[in-house]
PDB file of N, CA and C in Angstrom:
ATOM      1  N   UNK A   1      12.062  -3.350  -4.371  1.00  0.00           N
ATOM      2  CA  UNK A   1      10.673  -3.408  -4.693  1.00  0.00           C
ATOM      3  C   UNK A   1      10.104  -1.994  -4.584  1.00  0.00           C
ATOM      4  N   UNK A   2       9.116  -1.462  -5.540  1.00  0.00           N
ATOM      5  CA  UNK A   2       8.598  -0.174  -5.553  1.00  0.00           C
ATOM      6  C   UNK A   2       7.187  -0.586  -4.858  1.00  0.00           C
ATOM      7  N   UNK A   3       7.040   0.406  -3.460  1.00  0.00           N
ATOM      8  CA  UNK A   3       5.674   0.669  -3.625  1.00  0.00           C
ATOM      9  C   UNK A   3       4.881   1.635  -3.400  1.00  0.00           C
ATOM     10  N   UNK A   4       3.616   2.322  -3.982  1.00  0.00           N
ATOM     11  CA  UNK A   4       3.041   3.371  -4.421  1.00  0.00           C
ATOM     12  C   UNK A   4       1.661   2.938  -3.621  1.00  0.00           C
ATOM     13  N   UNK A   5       1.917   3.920  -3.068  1.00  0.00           N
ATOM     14  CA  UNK A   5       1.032   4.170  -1.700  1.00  0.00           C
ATOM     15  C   UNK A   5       0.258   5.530  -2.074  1.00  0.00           C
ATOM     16  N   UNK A   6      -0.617   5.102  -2.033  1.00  0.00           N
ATOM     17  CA  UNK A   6      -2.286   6.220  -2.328  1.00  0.00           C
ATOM     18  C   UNK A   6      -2.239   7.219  -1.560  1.00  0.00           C
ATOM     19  N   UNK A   7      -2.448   8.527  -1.252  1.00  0.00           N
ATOM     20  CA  UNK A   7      -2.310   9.444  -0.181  1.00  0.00           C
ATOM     21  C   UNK A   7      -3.882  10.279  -0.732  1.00  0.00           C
ATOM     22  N   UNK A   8      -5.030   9.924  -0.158  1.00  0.00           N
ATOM     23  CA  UNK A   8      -6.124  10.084  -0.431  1.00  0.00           C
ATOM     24  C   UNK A   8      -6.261  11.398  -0.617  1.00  0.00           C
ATOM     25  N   UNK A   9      -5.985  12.024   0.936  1.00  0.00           N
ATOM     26  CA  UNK A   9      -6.454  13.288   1.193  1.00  0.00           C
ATOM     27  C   UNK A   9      -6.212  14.101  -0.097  1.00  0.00           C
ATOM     28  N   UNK A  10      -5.058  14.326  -0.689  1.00  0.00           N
ATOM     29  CA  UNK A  10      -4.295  14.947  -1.650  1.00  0.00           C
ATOM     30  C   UNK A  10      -4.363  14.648  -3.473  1.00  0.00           C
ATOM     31  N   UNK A  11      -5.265  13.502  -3.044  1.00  0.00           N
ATOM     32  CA  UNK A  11      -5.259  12.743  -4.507  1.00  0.00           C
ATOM     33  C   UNK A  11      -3.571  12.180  -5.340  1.00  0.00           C
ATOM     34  N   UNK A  12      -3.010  11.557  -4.503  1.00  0.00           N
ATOM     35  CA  UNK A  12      -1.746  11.740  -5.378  1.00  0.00           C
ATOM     36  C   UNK A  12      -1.194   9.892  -5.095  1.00  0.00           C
ATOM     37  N   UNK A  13      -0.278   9.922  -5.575  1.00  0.00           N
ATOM     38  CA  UNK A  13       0.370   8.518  -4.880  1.00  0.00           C
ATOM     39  C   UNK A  13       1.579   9.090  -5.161  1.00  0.00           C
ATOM     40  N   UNK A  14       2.751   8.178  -3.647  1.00  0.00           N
ATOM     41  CA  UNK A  14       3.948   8.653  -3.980  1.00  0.00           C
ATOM     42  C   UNK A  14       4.457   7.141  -3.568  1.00  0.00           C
ATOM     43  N   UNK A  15       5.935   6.941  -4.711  1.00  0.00           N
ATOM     44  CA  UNK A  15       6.432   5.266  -4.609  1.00  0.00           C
ATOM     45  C   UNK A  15       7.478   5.566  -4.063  1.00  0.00           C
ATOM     46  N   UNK A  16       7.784   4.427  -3.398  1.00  0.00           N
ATOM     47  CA  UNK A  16       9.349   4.442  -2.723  1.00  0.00           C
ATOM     48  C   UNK A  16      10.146   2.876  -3.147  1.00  0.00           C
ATOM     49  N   UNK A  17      11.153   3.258  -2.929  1.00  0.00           N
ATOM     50  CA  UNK A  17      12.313   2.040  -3.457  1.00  0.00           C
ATOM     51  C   UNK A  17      12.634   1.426  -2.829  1.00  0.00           C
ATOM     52  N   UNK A  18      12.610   0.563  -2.008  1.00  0.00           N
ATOM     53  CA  UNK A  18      13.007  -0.029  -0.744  1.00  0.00           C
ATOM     54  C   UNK A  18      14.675  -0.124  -0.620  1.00  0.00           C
ATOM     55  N   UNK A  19      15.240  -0.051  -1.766  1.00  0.00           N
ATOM     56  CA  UNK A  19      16.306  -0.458  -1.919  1.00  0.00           C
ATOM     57  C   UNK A  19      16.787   0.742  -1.999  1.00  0.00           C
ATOM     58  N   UNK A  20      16.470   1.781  -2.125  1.00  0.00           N
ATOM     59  CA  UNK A  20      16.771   2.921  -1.811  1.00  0.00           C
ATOM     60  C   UNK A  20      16.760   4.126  -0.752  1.00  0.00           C
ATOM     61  N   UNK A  21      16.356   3.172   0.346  1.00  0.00           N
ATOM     62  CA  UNK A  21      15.440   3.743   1.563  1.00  0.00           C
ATOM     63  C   UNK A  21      16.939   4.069   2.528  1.00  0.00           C
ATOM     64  N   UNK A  22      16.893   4.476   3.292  1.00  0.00           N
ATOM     65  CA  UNK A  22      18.467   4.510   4.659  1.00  0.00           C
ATOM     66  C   UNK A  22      17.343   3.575   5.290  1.00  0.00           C
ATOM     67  N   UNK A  23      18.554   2.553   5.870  1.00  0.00           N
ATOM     68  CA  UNK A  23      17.802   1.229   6.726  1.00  0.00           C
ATOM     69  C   UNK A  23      16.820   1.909   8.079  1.00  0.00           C
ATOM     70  N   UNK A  24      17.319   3.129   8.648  1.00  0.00           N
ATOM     71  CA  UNK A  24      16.514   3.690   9.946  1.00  0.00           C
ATOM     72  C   UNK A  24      14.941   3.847   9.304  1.00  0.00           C
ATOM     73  N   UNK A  25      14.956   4.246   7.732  1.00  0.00           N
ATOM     74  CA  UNK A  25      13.645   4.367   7.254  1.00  0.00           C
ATOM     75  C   UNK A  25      12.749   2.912   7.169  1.00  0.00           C
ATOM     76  N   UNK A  26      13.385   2.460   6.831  1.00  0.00           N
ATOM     77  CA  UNK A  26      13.103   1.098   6.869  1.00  0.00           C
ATOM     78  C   UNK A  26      12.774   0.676   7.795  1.00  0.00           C
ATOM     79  N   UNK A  27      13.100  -0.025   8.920  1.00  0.00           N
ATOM     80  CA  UNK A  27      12.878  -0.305  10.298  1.00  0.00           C
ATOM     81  C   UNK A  27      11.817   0.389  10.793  1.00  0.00           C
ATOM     82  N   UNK A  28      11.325   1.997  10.310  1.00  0.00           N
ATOM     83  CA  UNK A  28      10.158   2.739  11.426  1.00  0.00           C
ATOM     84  C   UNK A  28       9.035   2.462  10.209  1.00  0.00           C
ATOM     85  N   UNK A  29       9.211   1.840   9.178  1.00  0.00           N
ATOM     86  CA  UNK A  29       8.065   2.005   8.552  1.00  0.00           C
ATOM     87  C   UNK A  29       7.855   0.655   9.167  1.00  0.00           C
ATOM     88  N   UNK A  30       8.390  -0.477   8.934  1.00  0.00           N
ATOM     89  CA  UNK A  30       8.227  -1.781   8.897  1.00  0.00           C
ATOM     90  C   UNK A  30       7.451  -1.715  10.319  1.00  0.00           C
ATOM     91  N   UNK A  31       8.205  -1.159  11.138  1.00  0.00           N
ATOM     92  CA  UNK A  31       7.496  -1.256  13.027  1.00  0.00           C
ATOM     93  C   UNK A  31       6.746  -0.677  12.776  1.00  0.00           C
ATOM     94  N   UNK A  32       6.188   0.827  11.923  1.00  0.00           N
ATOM     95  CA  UNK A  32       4.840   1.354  12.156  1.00  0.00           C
ATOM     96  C   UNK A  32       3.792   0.383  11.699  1.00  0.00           C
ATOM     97  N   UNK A  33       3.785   0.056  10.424  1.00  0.00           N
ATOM     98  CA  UNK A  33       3.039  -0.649  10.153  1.00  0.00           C
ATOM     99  C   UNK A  33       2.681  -2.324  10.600  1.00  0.00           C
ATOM    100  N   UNK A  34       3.273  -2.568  11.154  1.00  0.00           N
ATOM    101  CA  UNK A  34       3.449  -3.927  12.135  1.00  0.00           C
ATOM    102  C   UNK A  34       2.289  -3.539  13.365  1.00  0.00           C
ATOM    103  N   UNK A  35       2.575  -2.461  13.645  1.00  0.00           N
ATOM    104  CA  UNK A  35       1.925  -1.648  15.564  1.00  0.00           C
ATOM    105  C   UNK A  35       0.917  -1.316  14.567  1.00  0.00           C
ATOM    106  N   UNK A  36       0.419  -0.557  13.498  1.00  0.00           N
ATOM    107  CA  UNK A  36      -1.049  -0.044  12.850  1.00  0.00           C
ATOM    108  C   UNK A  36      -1.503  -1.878  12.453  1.00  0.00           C
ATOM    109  N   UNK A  37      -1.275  -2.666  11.971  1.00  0.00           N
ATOM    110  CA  UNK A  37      -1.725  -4.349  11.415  1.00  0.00           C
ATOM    111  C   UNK A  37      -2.339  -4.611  12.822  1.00  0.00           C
ATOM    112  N   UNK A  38      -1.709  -4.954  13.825  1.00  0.00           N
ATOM    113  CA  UNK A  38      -1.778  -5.747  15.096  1.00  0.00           C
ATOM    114  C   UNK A  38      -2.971  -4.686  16.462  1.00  0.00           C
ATOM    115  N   UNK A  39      -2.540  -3.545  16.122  1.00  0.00           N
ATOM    116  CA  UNK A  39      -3.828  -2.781  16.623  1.00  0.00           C
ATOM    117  C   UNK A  39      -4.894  -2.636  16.200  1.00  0.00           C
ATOM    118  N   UNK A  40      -4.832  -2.902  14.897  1.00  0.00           N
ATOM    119  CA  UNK A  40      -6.610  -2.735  14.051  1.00  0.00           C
ATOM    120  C   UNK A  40      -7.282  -4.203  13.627  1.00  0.00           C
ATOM    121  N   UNK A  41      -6.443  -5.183  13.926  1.00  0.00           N
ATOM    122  CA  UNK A  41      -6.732  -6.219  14.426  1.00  0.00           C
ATOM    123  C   UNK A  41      -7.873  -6.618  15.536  1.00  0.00           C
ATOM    124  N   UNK A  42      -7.162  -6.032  16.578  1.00  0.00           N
ATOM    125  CA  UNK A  42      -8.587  -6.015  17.920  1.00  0.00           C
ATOM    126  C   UNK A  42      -8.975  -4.519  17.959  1.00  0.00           C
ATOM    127  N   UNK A  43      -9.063  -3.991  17.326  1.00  0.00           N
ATOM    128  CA  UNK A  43      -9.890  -2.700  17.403  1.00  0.00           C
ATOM    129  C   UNK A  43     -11.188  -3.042  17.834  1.00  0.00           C
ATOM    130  N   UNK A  44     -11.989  -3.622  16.570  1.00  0.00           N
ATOM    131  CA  UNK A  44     -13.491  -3.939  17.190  1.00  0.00           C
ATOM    132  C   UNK A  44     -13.737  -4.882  18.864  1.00  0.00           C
ATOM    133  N   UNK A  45     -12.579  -5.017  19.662  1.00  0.00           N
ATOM    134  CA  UNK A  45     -12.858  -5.649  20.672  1.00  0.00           C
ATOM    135  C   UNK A  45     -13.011  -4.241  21.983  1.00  0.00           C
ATOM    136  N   UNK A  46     -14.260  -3.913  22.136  1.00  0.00           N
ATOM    137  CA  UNK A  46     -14.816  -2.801  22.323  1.00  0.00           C
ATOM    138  C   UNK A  46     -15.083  -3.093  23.691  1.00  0.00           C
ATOM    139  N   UNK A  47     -15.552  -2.021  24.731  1.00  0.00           N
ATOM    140  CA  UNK A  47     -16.222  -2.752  25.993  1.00  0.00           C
ATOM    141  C   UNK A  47     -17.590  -2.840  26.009  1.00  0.00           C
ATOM    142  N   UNK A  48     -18.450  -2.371  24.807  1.00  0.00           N
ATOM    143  CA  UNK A  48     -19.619  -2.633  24.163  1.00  0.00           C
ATOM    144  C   UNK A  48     -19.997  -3.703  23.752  1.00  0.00           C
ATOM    145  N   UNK A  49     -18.904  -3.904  22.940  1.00  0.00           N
ATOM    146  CA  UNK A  49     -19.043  -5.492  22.045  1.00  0.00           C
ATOM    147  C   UNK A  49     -18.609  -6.423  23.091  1.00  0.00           C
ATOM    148  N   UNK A  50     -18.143  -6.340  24.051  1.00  0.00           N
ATOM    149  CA  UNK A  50     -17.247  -7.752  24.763  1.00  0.00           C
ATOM    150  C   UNK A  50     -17.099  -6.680  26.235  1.00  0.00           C
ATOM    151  N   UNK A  51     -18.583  -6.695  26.978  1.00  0.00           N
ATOM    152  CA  UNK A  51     -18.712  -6.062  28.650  1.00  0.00           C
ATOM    153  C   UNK A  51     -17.541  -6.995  29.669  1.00  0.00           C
ATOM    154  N   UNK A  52     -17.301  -8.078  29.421  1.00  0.00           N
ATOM    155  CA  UNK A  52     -16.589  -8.393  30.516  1.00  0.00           C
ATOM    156  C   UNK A  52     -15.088  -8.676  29.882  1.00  0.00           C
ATOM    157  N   UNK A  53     -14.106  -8.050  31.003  1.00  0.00           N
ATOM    158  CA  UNK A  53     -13.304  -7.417  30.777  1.00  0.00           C
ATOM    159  C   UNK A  53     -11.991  -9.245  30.357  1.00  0.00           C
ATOM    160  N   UNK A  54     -12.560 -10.082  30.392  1.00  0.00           N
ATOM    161  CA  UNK A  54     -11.792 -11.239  30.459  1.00  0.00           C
ATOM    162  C   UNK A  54     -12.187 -11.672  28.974  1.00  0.00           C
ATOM    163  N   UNK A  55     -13.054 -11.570  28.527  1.00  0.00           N
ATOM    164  CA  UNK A  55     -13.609 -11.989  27.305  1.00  0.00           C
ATOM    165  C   UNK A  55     -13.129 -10.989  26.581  1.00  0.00           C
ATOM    166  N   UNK A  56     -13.160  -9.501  26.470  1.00  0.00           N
ATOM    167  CA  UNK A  56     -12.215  -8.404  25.826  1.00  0.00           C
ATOM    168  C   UNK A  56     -11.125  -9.000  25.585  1.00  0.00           C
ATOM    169  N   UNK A  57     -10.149  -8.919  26.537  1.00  0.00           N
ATOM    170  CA  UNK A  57      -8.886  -9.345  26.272  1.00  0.00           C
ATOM    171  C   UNK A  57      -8.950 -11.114  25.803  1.00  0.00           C
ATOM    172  N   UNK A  58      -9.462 -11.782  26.115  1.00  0.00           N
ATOM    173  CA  UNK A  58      -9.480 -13.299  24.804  1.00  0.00           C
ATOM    174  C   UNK A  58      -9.611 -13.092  23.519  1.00  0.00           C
ATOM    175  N   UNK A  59     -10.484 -12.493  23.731  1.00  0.00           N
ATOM    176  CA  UNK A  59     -11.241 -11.882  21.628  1.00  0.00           C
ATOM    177  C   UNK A  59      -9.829 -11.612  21.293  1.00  0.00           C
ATOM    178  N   UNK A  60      -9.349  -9.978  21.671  1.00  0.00           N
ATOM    179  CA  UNK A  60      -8.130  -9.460  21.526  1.00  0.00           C
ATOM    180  C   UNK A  60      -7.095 -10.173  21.072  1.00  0.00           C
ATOM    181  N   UNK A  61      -6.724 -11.177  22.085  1.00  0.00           N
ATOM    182  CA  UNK A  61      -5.885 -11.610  21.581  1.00  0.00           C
ATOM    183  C   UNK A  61      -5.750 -13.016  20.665  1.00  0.00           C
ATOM    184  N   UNK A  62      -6.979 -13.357  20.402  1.00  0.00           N
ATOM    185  CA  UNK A  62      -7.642 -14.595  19.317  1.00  0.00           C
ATOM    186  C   UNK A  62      -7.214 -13.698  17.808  1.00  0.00           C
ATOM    187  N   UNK A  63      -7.666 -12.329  17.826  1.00  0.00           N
ATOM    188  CA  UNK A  63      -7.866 -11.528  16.300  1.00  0.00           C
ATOM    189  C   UNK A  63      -6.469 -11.489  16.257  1.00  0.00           C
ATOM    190  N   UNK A  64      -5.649 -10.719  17.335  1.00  0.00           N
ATOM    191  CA  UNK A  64      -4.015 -10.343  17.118  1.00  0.00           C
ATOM    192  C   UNK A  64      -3.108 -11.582  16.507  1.00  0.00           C
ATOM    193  N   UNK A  65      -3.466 -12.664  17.200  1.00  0.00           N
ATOM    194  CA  UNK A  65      -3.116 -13.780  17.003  1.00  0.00           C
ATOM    195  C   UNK A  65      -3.269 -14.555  15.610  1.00  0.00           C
ATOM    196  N   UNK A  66      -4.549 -14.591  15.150  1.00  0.00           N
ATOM    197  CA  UNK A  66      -4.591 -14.496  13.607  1.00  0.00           C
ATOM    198  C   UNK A  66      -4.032 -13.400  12.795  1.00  0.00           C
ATOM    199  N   UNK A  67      -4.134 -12.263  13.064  1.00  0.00           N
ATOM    200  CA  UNK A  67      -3.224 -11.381  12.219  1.00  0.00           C
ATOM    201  C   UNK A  67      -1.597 -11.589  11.955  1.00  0.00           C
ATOM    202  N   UNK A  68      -1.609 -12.165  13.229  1.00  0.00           N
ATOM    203  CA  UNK A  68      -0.060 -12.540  13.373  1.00  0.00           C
ATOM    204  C   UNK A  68       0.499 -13.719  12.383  1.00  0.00           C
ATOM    205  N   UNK A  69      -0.484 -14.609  12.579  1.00  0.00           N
ATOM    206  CA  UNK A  69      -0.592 -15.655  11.752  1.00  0.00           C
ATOM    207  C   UNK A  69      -0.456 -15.185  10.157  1.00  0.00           C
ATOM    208  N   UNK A  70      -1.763 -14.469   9.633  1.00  0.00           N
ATOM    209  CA  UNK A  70      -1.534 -14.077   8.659  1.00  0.00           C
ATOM    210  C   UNK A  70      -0.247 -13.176   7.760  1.00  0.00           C
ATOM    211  N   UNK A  71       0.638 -12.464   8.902  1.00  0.00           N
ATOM    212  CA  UNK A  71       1.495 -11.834   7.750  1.00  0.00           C
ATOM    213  C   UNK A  71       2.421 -12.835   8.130  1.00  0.00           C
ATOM    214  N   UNK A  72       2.769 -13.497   8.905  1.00  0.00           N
ATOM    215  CA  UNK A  72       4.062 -14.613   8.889  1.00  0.00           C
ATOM    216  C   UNK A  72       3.731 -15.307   7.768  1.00  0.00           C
ATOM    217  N   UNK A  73       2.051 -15.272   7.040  1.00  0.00           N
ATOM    218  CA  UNK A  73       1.966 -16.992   6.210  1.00  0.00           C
ATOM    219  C   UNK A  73       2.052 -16.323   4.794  1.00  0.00           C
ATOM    220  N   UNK A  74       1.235 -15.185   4.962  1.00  0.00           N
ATOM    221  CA  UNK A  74       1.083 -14.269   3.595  1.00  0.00           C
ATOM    222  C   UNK A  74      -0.658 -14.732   3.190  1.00  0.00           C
ATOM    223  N   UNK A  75      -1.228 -15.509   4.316  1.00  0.00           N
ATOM    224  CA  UNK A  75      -2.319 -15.839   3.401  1.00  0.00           C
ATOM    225  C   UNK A  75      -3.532 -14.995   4.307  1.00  0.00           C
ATOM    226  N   UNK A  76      -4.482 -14.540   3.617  1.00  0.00           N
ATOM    227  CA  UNK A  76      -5.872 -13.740   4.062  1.00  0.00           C
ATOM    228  C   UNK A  76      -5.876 -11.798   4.365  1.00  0.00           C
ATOM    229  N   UNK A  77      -4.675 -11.728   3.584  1.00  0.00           N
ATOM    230  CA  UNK A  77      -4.079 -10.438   3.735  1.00  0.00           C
ATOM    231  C   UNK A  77      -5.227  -9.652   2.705  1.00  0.00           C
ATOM    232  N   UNK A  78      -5.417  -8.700   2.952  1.00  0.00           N
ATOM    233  CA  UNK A  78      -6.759  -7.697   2.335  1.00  0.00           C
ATOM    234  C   UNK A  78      -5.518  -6.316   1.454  1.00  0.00           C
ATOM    235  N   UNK A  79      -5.331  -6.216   0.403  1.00  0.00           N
ATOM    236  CA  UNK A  79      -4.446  -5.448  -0.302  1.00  0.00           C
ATOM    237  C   UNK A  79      -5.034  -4.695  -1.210  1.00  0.00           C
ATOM    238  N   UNK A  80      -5.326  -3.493  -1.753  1.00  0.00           N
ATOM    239  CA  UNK A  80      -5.752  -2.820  -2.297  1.00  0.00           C
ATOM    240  C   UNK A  80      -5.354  -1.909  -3.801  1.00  0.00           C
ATOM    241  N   UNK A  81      -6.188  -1.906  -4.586  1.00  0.00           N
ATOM    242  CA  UNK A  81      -5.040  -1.480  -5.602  1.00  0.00           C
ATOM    243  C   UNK A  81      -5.318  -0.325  -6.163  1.00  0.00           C
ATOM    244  N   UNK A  82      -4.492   0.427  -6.161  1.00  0.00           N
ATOM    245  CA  UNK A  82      -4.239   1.772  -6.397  1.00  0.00           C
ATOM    246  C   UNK A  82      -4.550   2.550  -8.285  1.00  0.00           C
ATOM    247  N   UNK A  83      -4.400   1.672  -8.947  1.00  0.00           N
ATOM    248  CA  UNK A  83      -4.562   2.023 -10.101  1.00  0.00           C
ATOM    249  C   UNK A  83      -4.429   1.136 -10.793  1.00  0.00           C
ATOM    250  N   UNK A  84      -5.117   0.671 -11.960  1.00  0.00           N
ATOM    251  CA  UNK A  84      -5.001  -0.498 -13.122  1.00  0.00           C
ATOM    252  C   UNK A  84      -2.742   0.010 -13.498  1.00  0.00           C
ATOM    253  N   UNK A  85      -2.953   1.149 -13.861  1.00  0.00           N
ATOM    254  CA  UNK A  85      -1.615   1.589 -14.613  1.00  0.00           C
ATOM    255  C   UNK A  85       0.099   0.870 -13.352  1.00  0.00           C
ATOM    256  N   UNK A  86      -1.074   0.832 -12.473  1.00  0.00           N
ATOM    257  CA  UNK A  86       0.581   0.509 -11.368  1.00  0.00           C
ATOM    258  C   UNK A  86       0.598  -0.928 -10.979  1.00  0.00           C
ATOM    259  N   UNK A  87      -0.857  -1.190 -11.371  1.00  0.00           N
ATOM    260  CA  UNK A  87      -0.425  -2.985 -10.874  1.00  0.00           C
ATOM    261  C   UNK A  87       0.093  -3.687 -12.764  1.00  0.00           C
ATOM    262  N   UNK A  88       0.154  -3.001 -13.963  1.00  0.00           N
ATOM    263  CA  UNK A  88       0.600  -3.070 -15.522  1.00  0.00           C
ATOM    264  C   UNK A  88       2.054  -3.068 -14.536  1.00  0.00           C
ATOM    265  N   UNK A  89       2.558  -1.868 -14.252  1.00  0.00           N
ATOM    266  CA  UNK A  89       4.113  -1.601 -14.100  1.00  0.00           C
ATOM    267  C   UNK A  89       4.351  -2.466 -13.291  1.00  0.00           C
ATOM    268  N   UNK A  90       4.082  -2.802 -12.038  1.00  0.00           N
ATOM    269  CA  UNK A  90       4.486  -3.924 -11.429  1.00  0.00           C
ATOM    270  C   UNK A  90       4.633  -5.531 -12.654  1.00  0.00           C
ATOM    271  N   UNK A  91       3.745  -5.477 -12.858  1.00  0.00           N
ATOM    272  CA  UNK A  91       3.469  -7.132 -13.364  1.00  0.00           C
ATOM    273  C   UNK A  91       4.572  -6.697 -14.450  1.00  0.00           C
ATOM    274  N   UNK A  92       4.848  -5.964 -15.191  1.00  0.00           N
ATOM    275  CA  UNK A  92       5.894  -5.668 -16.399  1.00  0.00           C
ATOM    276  C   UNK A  92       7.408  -5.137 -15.451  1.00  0.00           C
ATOM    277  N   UNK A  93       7.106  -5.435 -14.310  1.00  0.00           N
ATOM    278  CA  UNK A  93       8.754  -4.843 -14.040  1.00  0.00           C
ATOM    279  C   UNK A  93       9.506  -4.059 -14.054  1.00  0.00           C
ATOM    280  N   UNK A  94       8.452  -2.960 -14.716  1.00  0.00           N
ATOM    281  CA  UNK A  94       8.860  -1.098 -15.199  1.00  0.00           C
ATOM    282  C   UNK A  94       9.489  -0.311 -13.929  1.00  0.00           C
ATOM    283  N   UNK A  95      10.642   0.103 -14.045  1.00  0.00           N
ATOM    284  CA  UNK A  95      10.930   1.372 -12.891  1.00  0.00           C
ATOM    285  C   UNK A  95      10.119   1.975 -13.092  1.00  0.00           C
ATOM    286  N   UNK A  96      10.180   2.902 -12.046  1.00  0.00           N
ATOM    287  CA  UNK A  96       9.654   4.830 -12.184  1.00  0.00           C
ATOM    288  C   UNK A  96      10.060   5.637 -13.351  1.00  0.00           C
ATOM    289  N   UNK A  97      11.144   5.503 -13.390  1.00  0.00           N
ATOM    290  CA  UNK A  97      11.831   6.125 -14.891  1.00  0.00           C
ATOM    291  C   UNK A  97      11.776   5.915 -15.966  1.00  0.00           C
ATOM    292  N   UNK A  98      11.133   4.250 -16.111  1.00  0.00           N
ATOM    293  CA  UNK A  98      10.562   3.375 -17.455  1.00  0.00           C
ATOM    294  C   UNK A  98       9.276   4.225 -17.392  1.00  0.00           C
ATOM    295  N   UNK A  99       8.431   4.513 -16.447  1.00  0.00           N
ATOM    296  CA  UNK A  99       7.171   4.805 -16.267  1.00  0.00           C
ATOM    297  C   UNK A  99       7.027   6.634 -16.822  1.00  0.00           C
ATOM    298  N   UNK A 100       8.027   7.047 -16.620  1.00  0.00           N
ATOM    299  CA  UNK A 100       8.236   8.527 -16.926  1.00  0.00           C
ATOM    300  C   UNK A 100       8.252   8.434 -18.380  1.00  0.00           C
ATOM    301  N   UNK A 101       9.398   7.615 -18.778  1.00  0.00           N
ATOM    302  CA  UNK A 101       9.711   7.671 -19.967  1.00  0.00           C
ATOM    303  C   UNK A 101       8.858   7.720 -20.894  1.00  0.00           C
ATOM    304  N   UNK A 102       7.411   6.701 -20.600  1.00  0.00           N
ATOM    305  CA  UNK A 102       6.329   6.110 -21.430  1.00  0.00           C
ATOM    306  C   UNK A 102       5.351   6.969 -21.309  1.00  0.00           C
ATOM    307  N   UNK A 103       5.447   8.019 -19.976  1.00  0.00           N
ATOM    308  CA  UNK A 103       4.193   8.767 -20.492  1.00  0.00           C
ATOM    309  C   UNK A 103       4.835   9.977 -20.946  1.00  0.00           C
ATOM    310  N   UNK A 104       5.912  10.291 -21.135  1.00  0.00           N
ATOM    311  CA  UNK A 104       6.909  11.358 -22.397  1.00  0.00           C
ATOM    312  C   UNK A 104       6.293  11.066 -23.307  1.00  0.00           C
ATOM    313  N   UNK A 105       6.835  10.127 -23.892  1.00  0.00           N
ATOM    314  CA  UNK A 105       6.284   9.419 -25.260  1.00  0.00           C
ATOM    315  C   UNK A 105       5.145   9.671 -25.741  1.00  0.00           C
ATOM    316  N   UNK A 106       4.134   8.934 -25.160  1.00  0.00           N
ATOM    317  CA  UNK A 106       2.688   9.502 -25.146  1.00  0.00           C
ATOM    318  C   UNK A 106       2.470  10.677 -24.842  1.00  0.00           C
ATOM    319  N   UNK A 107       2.700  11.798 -23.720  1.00  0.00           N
ATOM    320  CA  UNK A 107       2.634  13.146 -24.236  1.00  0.00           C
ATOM    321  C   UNK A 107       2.649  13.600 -25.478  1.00  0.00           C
ATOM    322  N   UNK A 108       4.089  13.198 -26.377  1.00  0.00           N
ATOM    323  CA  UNK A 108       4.698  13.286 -27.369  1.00  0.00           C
ATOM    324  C   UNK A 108       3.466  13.431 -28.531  1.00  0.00           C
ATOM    325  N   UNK A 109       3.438  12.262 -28.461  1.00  0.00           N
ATOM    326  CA  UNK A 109       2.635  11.557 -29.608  1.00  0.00           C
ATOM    327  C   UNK A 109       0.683  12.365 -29.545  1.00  0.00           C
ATOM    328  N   UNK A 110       0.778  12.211 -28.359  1.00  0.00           N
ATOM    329  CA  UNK A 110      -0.897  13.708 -28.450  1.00  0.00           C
ATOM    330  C   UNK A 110      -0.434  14.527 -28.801  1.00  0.00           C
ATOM    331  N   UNK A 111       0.517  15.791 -28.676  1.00  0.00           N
ATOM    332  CA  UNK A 111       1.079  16.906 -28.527  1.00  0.00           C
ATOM    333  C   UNK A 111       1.567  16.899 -30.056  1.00  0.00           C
ATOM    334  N   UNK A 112       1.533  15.854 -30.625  1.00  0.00           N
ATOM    335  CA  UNK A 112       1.712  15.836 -32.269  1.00  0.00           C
ATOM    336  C   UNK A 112       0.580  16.139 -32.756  1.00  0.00           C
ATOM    337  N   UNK A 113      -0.028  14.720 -32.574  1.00  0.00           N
ATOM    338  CA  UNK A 113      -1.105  14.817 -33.224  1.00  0.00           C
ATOM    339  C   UNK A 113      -1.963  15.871 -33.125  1.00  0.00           C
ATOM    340  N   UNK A 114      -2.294  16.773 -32.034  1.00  0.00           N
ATOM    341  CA  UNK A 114      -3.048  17.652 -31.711  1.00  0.00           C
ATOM    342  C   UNK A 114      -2.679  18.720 -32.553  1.00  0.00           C
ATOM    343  N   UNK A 115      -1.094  18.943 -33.088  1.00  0.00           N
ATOM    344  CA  UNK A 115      -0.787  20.122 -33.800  1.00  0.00           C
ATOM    345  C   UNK A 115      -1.198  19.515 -35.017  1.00  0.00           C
ATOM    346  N   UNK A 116      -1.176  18.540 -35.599  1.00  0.00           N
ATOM    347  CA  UNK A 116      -1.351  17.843 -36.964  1.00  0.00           C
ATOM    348  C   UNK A 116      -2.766  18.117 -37.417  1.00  0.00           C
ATOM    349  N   UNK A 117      -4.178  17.688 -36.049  1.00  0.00           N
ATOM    350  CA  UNK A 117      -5.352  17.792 -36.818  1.00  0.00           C
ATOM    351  C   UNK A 117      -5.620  19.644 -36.487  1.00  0.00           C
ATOM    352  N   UNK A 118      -4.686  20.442 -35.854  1.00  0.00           N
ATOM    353  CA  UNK A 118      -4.957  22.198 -35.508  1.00  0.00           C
ATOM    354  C   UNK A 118      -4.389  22.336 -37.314  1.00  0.00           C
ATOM    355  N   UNK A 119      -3.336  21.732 -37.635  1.00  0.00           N
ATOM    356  CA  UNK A 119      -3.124  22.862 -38.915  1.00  0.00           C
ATOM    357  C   UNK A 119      -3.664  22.167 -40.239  1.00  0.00           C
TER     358      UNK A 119
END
């Protein structure tokens, strides 16, 4: 499975292959993002929002607990999409290299035409 992950700061997105990954890569992404899901989960359980320290930790672990819920079920997950052009390639099944190929092409085909209406 390809996925193309937004990298804001930089304006760019870069995709990865899962199936192409070394399994150690695999495993620290899967655990990072497991430990970033399950911590931002009870984030808002604040000692502002929830002063006594027994009710903190209930909230806490009520939100963790639904989060938990949610990626075991797949349902209420919040996913974001990166570009009309990458959720086309997904739904069409296109590699990266199908995706190269097609905007060659189209280069191509401006880079014609542009000399066609210059002369």
């Amino acid at each position: 499975m390809i996925f193309n992950i937004q990298v804001s700061k930089i304006n760019t997105v870069e995709s990865f292959d899962d199936t192409k990954l070394p399994e150690v890569s695999k495993v620290h992404v899967f655990n990072y993002g497991l430990t970033q899901l399950l911590n931002d989960a009870h984030a808002g359980c604040t000692e502002k929002a929830y002063p006594v320290e027994a009710d903190r930790l209930a909230e806490a672990r009520r939100r963790v607990g639904l989060k938990v819920d949610q990626i075991r079920t797949g349902q209420g997950l919040k996913t974001s999409v990166v570009s009309p052009v990458l959720v086309a390639q997904a739904k069409e099944g296109l590699t990266d290299d199908d995706m190269i190929e097609a905007m060659a092409l189209i280069k191509a085909k401006k880079l014609a035409a542009a000399k066609k209406s210059a002369a």
